[in-house]
C-alpha atoms as a PDB file:
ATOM      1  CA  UNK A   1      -5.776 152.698  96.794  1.00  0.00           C
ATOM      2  CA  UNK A   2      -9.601 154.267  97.652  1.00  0.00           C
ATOM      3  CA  UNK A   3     -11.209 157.012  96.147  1.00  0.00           C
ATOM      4  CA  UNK A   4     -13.187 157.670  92.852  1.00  0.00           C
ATOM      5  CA  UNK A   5     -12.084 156.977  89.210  1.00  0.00           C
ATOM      6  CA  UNK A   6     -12.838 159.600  87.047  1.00  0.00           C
ATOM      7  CA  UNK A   7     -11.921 159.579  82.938  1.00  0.00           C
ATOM      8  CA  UNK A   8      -9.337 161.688  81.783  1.00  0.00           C
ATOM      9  CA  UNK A   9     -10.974 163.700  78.814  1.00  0.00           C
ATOM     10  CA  UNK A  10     -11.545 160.957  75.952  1.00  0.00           C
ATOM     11  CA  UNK A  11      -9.900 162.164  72.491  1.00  0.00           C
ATOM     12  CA  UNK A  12     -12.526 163.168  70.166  1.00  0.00           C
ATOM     13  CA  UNK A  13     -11.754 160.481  67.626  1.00  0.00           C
ATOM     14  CA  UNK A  14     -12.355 157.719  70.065  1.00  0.00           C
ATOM     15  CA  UNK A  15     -15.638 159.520  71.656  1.00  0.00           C
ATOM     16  CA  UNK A  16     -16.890 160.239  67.997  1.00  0.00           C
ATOM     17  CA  UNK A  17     -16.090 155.915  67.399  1.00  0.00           C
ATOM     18  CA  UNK A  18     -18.435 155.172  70.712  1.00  0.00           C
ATOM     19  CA  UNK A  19     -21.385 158.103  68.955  1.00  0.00           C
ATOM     20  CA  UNK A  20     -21.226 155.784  65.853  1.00  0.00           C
ATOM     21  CA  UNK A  21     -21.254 152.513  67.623  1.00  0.00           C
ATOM     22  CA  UNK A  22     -24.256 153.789  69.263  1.00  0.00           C
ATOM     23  CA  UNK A  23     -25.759 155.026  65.938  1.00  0.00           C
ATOM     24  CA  UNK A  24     -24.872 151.118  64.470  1.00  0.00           C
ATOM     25  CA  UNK A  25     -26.743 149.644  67.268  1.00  0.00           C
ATOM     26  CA  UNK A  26     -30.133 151.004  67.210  1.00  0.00           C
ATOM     27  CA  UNK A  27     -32.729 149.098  66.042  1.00  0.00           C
ATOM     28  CA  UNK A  28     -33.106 148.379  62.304  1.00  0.00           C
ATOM     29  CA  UNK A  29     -36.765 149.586  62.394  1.00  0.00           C
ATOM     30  CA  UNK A  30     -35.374 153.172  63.695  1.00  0.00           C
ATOM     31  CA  UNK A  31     -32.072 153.080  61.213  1.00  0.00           C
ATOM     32  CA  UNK A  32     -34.452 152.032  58.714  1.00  0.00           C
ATOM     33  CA  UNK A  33     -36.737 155.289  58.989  1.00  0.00           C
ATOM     34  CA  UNK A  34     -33.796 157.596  60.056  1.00  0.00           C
ATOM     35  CA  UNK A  35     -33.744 160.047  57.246  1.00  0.00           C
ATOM     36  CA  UNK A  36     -32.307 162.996  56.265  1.00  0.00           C
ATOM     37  CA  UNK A  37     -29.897 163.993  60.131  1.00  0.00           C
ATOM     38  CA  UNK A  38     -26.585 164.190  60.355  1.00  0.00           C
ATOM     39  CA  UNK A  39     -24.966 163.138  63.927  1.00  0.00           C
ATOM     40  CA  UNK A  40     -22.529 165.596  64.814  1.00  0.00           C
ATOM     41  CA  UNK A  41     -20.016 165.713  68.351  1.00  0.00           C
ATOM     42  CA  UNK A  42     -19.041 168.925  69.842  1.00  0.00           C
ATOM     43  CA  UNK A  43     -17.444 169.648  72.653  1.00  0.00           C
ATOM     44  CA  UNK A  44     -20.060 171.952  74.555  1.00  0.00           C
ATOM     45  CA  UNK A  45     -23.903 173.632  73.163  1.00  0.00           C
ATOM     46  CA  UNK A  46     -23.259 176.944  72.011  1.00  0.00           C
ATOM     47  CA  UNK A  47     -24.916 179.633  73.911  1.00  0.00           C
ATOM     48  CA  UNK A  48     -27.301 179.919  71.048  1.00  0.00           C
ATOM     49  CA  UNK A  49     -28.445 176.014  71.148  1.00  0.00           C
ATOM     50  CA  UNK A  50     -28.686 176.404  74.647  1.00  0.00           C
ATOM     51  CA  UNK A  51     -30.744 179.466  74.308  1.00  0.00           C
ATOM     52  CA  UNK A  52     -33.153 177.768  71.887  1.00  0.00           C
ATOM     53  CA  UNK A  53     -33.399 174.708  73.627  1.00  0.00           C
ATOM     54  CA  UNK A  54     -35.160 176.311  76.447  1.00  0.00           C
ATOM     55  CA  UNK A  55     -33.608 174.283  79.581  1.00  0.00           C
ATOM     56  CA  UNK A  56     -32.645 176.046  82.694  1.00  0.00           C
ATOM     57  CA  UNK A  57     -29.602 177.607  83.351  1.00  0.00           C
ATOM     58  CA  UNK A  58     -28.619 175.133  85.668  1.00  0.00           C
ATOM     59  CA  UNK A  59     -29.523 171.989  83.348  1.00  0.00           C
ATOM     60  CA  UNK A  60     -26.738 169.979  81.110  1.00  0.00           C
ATOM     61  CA  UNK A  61     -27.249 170.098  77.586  1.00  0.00           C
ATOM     62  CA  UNK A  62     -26.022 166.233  76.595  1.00  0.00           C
ATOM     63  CA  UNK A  63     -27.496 166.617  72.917  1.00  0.00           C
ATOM     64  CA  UNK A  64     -29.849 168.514  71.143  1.00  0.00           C
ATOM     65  CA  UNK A  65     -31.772 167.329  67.801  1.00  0.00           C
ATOM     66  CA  UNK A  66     -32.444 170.406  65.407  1.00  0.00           C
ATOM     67  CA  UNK A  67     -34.789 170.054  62.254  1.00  0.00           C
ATOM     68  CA  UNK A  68     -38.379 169.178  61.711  1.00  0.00           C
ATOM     69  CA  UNK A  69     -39.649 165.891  62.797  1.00  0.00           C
ATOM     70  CA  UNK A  70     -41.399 163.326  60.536  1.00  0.00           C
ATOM     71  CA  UNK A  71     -44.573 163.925  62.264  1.00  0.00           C
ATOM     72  CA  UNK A  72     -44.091 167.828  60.920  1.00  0.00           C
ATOM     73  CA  UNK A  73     -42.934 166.982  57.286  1.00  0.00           C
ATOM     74  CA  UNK A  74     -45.689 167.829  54.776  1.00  0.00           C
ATOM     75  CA  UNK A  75     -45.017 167.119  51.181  1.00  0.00           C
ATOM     76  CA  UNK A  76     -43.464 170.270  50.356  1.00  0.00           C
ATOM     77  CA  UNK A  77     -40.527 168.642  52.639  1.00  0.00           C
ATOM     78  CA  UNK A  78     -37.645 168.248  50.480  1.00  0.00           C
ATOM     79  CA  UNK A  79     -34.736 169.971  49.386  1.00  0.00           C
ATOM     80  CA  UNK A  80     -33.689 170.903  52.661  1.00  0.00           C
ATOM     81  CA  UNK A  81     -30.343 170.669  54.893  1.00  0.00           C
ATOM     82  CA  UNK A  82     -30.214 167.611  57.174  1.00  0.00           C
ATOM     83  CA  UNK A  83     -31.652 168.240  60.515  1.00  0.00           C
ATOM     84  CA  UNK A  84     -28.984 167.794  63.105  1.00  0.00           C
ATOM     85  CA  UNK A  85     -28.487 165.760  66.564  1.00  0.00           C
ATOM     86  CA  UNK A  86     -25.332 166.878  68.301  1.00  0.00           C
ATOM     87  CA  UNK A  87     -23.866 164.590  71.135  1.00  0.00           C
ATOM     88  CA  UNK A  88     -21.678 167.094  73.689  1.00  0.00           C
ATOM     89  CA  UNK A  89     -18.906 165.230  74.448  1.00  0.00           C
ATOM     90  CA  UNK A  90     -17.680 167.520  77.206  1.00  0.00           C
ATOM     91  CA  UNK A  91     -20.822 167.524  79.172  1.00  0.00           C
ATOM     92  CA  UNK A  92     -21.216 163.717  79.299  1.00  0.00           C
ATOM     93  CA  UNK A  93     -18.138 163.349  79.645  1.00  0.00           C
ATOM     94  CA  UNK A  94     -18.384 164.819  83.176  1.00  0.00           C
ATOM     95  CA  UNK A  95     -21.399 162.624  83.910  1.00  0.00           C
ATOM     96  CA  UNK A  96     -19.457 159.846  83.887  1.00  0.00           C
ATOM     97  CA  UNK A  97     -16.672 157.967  85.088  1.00  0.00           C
ATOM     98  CA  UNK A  98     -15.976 155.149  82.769  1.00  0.00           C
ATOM     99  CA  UNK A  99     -15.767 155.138  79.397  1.00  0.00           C
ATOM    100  CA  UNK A 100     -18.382 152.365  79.987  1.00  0.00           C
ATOM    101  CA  UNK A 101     -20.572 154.512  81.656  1.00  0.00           C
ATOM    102  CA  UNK A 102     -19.641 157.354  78.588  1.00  0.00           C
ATOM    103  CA  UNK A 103     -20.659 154.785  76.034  1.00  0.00           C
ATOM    104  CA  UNK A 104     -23.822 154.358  78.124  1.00  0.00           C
ATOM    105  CA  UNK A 105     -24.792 157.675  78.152  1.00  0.00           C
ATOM    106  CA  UNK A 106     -24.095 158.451  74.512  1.00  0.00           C
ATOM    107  CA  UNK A 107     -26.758 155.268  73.666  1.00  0.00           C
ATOM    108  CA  UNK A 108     -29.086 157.055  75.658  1.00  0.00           C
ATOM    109  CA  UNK A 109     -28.907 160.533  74.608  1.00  0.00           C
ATOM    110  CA  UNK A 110     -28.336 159.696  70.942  1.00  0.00           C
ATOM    111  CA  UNK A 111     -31.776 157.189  71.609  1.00  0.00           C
ATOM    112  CA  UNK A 112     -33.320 160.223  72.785  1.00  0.00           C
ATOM    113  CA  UNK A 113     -32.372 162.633  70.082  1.00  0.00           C
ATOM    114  CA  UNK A 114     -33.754 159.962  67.453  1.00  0.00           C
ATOM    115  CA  UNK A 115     -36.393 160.207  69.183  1.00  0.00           C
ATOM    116  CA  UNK A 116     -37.222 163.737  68.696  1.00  0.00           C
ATOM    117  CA  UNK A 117     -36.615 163.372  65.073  1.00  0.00           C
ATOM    118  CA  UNK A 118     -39.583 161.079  64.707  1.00  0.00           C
ATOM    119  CA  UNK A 119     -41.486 163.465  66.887  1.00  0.00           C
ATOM    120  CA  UNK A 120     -41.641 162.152  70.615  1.00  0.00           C
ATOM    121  CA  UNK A 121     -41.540 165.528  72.768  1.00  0.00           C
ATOM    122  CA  UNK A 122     -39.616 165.587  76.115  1.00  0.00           C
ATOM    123  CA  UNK A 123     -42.864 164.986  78.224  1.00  0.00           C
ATOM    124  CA  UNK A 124     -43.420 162.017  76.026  1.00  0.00           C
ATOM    125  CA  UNK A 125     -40.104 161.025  76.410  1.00  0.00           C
ATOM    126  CA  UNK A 126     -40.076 161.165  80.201  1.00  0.00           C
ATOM    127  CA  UNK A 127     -43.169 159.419  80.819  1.00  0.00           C
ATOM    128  CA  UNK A 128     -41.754 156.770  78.708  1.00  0.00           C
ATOM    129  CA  UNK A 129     -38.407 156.518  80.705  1.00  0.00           C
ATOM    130  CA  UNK A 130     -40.582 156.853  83.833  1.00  0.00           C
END
């Protein structure tokens, strides 16, 4: 039998399982300094995070990180909600067609995401990844 496998839509509980095995396996240095975020699924960016994250209309949102980065915290930092990185499970979901590959995907977004929370922009980010 040819043709392309493509995943069926993954339940949440088992996408939200490969998001913390992700989380798990980052570096000890990064868990170490992670502080104050909460990592969050949804199914698809609401038209208000895609709004604010400023990406094209024809760009996929994958995740987003929301909050101030360390680099920004002064020492009236405190007492503040958790900033926020949100995997979209949807979205990667269609970039993929293995859970393998999903798994893949969700290490690198969440890896970028962290990233933002210690205060690596996107142009930092893609030189880096260059």
């Amino acid at each position: 039998m040819g043709g392309i496998f493509v995943i069926s839509a993954m339940e949440h509980d088992e996408f939200a399982r490969l998001v913390a095995k992700a989380l798990e396996n980052l570096p000890q240095e990064f868990l170490d300094r992670l502080e104050n975020v909460d990592v969050v699924v949804e199914d698809y960016p609401t038209s208000e995070q895609l709004e604010e994250s400023g990406l094209e209309h024809d760009t996929t949102l994958l995740g987003l990180y929301e909050g101030v980065p360390q680099t920004e915290r002064t020492s009236g930092y405190g007492m503040v909600l958790p900033d926020k990185i949100t995997l979209f499970q949807k979205p990667i979901e269609a970039k993929c067609r293995s859970v393998g590959e999903v798994y893949t995907e969700v290490k690198r977004t969440l890896r970028h995401e962290v990233a933002h929370h210690f205060g690596i922009s996107d142009e930092s980010l893609r030189k880096l990844e260059g």
